[in-house]
PDB file of N, CA and C in Angstrom:
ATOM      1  N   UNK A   1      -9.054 -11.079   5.854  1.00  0.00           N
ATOM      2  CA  UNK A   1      -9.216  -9.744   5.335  1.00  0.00           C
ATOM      3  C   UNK A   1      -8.003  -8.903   5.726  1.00  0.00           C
ATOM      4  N   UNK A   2      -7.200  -7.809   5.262  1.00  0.00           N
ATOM      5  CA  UNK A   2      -6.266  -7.420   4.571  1.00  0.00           C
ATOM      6  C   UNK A   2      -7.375  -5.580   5.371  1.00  0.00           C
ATOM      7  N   UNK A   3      -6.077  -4.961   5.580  1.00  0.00           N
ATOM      8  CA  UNK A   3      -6.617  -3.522   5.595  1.00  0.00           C
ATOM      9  C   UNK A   3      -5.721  -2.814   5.569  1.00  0.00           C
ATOM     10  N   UNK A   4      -6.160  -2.140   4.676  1.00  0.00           N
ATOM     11  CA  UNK A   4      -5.360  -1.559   3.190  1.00  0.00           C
ATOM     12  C   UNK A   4      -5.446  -0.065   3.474  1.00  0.00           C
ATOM     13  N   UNK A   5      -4.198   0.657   4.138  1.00  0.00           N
ATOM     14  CA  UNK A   5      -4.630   2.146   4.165  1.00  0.00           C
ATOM     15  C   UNK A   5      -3.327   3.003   3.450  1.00  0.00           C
ATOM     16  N   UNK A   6      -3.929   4.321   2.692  1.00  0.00           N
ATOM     17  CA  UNK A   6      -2.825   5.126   2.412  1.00  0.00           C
ATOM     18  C   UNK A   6      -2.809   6.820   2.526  1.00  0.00           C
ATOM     19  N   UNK A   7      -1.555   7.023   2.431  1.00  0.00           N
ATOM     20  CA  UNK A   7      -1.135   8.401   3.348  1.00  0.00           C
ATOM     21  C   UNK A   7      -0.830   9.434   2.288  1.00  0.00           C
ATOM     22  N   UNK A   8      -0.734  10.167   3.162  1.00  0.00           N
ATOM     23  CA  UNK A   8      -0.258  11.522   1.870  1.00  0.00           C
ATOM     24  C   UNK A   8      -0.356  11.260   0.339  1.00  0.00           C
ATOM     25  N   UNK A   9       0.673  11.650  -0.399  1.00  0.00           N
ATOM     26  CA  UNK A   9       0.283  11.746  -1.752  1.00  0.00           C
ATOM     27  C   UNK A   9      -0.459  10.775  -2.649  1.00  0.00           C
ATOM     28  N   UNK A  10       0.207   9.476  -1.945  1.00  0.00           N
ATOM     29  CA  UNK A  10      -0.514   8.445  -2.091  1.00  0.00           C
ATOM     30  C   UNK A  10      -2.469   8.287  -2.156  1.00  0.00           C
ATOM     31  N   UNK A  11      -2.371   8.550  -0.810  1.00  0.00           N
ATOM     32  CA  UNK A  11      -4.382   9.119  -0.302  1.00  0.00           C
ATOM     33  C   UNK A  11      -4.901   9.888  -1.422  1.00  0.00           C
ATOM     34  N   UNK A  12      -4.180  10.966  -1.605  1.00  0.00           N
ATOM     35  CA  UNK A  12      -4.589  12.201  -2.395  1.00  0.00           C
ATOM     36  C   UNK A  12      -4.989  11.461  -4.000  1.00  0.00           C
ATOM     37  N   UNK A  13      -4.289  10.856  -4.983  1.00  0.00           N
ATOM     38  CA  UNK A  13      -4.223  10.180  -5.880  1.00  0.00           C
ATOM     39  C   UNK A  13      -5.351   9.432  -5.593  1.00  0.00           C
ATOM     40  N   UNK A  14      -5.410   8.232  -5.073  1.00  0.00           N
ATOM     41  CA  UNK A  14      -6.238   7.222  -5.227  1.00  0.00           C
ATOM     42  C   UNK A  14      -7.733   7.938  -4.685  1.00  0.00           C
ATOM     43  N   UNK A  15      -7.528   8.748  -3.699  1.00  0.00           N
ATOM     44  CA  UNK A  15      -9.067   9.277  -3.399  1.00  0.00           C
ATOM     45  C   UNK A  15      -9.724   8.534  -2.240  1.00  0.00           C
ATOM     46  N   UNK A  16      -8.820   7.681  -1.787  1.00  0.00           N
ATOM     47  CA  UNK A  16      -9.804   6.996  -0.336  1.00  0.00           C
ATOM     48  C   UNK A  16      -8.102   6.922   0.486  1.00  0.00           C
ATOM     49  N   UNK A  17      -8.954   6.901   1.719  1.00  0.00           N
ATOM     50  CA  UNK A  17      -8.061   6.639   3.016  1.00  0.00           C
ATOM     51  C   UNK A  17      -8.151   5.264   3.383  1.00  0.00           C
ATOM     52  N   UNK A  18      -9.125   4.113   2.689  1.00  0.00           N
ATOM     53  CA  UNK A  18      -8.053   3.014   2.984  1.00  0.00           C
ATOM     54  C   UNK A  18      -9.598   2.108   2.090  1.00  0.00           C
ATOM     55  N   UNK A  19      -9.188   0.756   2.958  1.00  0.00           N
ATOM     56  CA  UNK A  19      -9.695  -0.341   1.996  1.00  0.00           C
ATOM     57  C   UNK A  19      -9.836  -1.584   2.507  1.00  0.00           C
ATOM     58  N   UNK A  20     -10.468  -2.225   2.486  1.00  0.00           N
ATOM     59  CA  UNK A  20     -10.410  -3.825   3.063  1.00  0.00           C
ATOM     60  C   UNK A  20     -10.286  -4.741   1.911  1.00  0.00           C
ATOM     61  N   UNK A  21      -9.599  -5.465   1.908  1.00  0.00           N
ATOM     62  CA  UNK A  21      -9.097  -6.091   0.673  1.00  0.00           C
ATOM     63  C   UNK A  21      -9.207  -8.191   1.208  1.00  0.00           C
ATOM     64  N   UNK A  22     -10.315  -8.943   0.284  1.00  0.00           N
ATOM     65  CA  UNK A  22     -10.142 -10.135   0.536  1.00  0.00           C
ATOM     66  C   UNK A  22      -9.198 -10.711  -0.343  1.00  0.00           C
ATOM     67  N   UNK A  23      -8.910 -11.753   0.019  1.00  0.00           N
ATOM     68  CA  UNK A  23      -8.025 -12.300  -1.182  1.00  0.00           C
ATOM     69  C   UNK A  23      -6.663 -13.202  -0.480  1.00  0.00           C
ATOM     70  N   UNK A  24      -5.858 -13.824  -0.559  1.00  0.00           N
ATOM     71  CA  UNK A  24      -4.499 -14.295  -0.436  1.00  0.00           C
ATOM     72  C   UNK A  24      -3.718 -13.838  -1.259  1.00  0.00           C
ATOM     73  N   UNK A  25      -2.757 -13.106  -0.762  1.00  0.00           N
ATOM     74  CA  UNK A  25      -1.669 -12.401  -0.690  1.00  0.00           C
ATOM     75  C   UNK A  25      -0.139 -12.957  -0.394  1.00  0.00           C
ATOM     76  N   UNK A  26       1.050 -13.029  -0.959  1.00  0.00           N
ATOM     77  CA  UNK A  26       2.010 -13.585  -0.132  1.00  0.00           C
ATOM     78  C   UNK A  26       2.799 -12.286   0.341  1.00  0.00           C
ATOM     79  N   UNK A  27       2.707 -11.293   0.226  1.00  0.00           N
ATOM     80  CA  UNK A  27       3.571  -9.885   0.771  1.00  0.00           C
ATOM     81  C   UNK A  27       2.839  -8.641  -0.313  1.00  0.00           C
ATOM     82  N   UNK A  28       3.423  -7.338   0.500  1.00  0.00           N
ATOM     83  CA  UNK A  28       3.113  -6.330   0.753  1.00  0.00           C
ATOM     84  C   UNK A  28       3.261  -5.974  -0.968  1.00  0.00           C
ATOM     85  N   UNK A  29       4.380  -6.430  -2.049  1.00  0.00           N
ATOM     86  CA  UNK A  29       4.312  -6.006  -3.043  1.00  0.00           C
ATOM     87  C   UNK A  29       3.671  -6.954  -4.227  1.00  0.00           C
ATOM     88  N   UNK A  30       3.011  -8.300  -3.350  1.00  0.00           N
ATOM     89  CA  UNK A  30       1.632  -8.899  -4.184  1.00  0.00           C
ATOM     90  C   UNK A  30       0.315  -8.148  -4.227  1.00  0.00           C
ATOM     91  N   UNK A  31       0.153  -7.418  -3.104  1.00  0.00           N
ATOM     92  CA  UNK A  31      -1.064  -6.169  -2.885  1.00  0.00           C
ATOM     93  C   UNK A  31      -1.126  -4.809  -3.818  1.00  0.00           C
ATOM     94  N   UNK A  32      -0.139  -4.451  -3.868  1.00  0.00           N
ATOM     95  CA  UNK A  32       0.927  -3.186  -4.548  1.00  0.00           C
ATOM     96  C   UNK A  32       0.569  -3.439  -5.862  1.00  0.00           C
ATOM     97  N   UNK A  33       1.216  -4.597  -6.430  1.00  0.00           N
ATOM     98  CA  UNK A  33       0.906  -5.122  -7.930  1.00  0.00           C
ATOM     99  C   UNK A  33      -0.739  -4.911  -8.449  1.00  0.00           C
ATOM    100  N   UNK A  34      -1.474  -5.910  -7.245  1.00  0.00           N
ATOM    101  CA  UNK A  34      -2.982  -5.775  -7.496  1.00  0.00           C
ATOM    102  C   UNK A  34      -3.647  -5.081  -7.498  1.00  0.00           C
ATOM    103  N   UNK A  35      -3.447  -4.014  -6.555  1.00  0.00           N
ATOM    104  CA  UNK A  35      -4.261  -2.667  -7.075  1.00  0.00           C
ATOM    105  C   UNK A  35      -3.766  -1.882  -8.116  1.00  0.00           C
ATOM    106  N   UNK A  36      -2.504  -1.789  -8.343  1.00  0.00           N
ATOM    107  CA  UNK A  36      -1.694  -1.002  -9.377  1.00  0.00           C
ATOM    108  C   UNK A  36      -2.614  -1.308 -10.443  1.00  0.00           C
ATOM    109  N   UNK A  37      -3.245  -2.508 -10.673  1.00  0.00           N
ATOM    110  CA  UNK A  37      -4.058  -3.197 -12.032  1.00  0.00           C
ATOM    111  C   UNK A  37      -5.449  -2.209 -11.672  1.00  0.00           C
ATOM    112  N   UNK A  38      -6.148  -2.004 -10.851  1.00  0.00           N
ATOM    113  CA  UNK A  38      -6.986  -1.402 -11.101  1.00  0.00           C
ATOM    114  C   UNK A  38      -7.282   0.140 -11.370  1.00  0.00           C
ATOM    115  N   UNK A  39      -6.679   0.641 -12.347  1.00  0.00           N
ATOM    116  CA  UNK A  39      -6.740   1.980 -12.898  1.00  0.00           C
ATOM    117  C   UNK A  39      -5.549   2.561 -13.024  1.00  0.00           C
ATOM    118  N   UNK A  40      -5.603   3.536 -13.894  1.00  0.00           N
ATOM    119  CA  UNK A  40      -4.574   4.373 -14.000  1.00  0.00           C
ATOM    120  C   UNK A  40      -3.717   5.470 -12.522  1.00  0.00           C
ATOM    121  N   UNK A  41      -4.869   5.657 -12.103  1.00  0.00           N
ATOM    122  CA  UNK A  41      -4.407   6.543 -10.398  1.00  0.00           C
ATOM    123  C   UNK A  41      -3.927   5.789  -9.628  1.00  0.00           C
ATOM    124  N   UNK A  42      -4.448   4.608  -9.685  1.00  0.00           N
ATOM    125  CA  UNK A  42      -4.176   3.303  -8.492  1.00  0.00           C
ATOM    126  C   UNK A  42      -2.596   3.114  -9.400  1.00  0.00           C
ATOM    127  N   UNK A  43      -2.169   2.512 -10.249  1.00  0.00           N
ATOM    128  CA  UNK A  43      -0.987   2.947 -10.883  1.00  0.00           C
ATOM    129  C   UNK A  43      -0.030   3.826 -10.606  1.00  0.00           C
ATOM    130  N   UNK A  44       0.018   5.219 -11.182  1.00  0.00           N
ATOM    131  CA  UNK A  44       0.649   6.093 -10.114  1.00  0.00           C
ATOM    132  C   UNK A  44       0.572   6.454  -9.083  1.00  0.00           C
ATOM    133  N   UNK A  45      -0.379   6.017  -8.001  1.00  0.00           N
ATOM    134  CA  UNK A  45      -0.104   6.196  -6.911  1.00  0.00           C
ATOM    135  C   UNK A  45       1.083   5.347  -5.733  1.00  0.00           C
ATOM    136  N   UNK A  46       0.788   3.876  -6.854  1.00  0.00           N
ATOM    137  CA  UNK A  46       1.606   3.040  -6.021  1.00  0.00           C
ATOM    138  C   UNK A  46       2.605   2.232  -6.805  1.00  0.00           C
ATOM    139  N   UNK A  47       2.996   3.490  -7.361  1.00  0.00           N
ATOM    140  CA  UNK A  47       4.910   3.257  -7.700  1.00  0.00           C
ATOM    141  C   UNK A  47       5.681   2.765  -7.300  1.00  0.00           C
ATOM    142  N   UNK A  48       6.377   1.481  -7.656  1.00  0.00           N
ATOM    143  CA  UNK A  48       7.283   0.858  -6.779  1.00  0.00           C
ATOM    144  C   UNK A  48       8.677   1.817  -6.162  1.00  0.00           C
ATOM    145  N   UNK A  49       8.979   2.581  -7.094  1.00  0.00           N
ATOM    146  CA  UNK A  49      10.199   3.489  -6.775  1.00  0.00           C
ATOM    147  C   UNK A  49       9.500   4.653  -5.491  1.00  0.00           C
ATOM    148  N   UNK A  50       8.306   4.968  -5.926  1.00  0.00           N
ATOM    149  CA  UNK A  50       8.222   6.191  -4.931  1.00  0.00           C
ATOM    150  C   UNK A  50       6.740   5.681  -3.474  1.00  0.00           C
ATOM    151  N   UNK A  51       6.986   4.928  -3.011  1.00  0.00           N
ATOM    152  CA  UNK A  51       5.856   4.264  -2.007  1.00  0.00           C
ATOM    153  C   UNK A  51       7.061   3.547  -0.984  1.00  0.00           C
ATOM    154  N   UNK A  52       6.589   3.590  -0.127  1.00  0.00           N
ATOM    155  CA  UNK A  52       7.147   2.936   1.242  1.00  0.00           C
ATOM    156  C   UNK A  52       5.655   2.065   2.224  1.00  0.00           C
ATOM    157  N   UNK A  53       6.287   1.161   3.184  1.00  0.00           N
ATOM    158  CA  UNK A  53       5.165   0.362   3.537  1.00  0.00           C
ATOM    159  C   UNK A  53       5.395   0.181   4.699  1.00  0.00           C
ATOM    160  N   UNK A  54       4.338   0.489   5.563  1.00  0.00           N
ATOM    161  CA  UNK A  54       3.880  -0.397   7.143  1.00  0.00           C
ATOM    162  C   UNK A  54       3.203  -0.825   7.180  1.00  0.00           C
ATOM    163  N   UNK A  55       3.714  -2.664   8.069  1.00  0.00           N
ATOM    164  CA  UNK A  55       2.721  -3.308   8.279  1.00  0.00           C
ATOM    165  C   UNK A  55       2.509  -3.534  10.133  1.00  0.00           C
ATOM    166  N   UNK A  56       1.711  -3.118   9.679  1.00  0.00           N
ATOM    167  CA  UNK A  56       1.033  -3.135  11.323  1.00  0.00           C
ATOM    168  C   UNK A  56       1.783  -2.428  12.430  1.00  0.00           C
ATOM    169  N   UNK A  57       2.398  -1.295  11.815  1.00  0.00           N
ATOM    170  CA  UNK A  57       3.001   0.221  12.029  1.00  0.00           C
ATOM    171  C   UNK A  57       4.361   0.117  12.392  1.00  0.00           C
ATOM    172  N   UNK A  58       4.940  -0.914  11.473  1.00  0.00           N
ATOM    173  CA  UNK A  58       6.271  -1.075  11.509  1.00  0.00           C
ATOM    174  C   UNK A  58       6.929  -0.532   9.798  1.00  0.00           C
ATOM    175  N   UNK A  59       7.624   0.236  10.172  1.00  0.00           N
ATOM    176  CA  UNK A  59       7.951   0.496   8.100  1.00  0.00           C
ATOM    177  C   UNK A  59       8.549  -1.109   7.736  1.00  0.00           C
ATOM    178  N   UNK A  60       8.691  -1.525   6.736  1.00  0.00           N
ATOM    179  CA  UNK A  60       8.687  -2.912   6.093  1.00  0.00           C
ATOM    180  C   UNK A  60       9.197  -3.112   4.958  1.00  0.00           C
ATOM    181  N   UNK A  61       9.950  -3.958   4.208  1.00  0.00           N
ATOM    182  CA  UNK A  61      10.211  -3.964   3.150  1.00  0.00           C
ATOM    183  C   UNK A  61       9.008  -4.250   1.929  1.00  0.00           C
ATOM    184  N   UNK A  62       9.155  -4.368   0.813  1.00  0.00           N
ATOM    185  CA  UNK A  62       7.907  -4.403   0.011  1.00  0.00           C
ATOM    186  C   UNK A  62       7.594  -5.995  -0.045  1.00  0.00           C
ATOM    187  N   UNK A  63       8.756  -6.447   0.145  1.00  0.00           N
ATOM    188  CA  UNK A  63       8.534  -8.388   0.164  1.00  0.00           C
ATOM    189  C   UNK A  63       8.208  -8.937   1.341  1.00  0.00           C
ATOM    190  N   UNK A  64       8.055  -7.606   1.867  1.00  0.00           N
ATOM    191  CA  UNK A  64       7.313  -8.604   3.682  1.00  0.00           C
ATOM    192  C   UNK A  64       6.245  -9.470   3.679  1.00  0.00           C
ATOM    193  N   UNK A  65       6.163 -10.625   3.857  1.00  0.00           N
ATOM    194  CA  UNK A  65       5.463 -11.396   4.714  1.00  0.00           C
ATOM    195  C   UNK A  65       3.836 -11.077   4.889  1.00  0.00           C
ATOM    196  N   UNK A  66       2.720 -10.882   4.776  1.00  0.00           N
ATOM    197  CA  UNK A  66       1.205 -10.423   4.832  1.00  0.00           C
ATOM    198  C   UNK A  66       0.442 -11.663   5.449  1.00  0.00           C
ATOM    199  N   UNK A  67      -0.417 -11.214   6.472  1.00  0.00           N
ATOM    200  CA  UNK A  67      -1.263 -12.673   6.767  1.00  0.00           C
ATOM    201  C   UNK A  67      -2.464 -11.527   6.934  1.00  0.00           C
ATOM    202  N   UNK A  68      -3.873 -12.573   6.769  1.00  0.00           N
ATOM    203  CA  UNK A  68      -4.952 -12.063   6.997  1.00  0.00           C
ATOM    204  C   UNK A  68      -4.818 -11.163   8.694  1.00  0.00           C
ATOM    205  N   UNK A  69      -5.796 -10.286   8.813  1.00  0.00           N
ATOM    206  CA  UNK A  69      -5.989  -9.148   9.724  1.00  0.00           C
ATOM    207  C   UNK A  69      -5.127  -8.288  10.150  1.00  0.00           C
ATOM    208  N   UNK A  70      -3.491  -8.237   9.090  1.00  0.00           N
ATOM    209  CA  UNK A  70      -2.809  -7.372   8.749  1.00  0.00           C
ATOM    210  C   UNK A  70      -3.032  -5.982   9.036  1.00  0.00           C
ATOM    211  N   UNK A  71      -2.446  -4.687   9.075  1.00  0.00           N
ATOM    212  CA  UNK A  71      -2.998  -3.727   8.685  1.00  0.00           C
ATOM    213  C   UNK A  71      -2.060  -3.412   7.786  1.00  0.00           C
ATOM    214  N   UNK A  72      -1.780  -2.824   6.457  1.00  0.00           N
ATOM    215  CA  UNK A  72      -0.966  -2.439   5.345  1.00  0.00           C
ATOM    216  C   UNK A  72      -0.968  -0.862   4.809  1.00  0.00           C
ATOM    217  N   UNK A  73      -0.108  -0.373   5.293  1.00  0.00           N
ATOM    218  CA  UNK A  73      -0.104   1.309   4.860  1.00  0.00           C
ATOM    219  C   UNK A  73       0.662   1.329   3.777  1.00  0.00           C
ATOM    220  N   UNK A  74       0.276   2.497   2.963  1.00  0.00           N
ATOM    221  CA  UNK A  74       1.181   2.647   1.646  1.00  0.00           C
ATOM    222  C   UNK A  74       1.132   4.338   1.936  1.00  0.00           C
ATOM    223  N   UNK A  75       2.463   4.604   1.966  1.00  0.00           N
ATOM    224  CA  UNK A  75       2.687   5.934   1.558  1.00  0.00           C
ATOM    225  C   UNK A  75       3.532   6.553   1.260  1.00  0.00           C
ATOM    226  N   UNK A  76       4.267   7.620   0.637  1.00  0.00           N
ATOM    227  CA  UNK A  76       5.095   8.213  -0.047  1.00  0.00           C
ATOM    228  C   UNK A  76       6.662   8.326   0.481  1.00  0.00           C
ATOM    229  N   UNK A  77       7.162   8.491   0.090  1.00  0.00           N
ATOM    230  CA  UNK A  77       8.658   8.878   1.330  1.00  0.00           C
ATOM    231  C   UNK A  77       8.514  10.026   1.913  1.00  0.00           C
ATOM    232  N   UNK A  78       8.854  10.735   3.074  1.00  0.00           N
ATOM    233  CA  UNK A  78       8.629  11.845   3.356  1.00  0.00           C
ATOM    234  C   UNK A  78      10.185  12.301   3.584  1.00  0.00           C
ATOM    235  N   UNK A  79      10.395  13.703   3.156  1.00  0.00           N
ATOM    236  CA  UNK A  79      11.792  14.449   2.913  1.00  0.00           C
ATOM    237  C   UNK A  79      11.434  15.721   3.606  1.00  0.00           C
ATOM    238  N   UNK A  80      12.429  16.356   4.153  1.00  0.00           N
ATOM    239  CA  UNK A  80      12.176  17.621   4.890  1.00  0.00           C
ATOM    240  C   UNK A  80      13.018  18.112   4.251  1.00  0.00           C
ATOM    241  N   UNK A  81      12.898  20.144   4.692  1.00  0.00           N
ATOM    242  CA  UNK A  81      13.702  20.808   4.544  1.00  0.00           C
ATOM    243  C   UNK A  81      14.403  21.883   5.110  1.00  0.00           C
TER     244      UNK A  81
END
């Protein structure tokens, strides 16, 4: 099992703060893809151009590596001003 959480704008869009996800996975943007399929919000929320990823509270590339009891964050870039 896979646990699936997301942040800011990301959260806001999809409507939940996270998810447990079964399944085999080979990386962070095989997960990305699969929910992207379930709906239109899940779609824009997890934009390949505008989403960034930690796994197991390390930021990560999107082709990282995933094994079961993972934890997987998805969330937006953050920019200051």
């Amino acid at each position: 099992m896979l646990h699936i959480l997301f942040f800011g704008q990301t959260r806001e869009t999809i409507g939940l703060d996270g998810i447990e996800l079964e399944g085999e996975f080979a990386s962070a943007e095989a997960i990305r893809r699969h929910l992207s399929l379930q709906g239109d919000k899940w779609a824009l929320a997890l934009e390949k151009e505008k989403l960034l990823v930690a796994i197991n509270h390390t930021l990560s590339p999107l082709e990282s590596v995933v094994k079961s009891g993972d934890e997987i964050a998805f969330f937006p870039p953050v920019t200051g001003g």
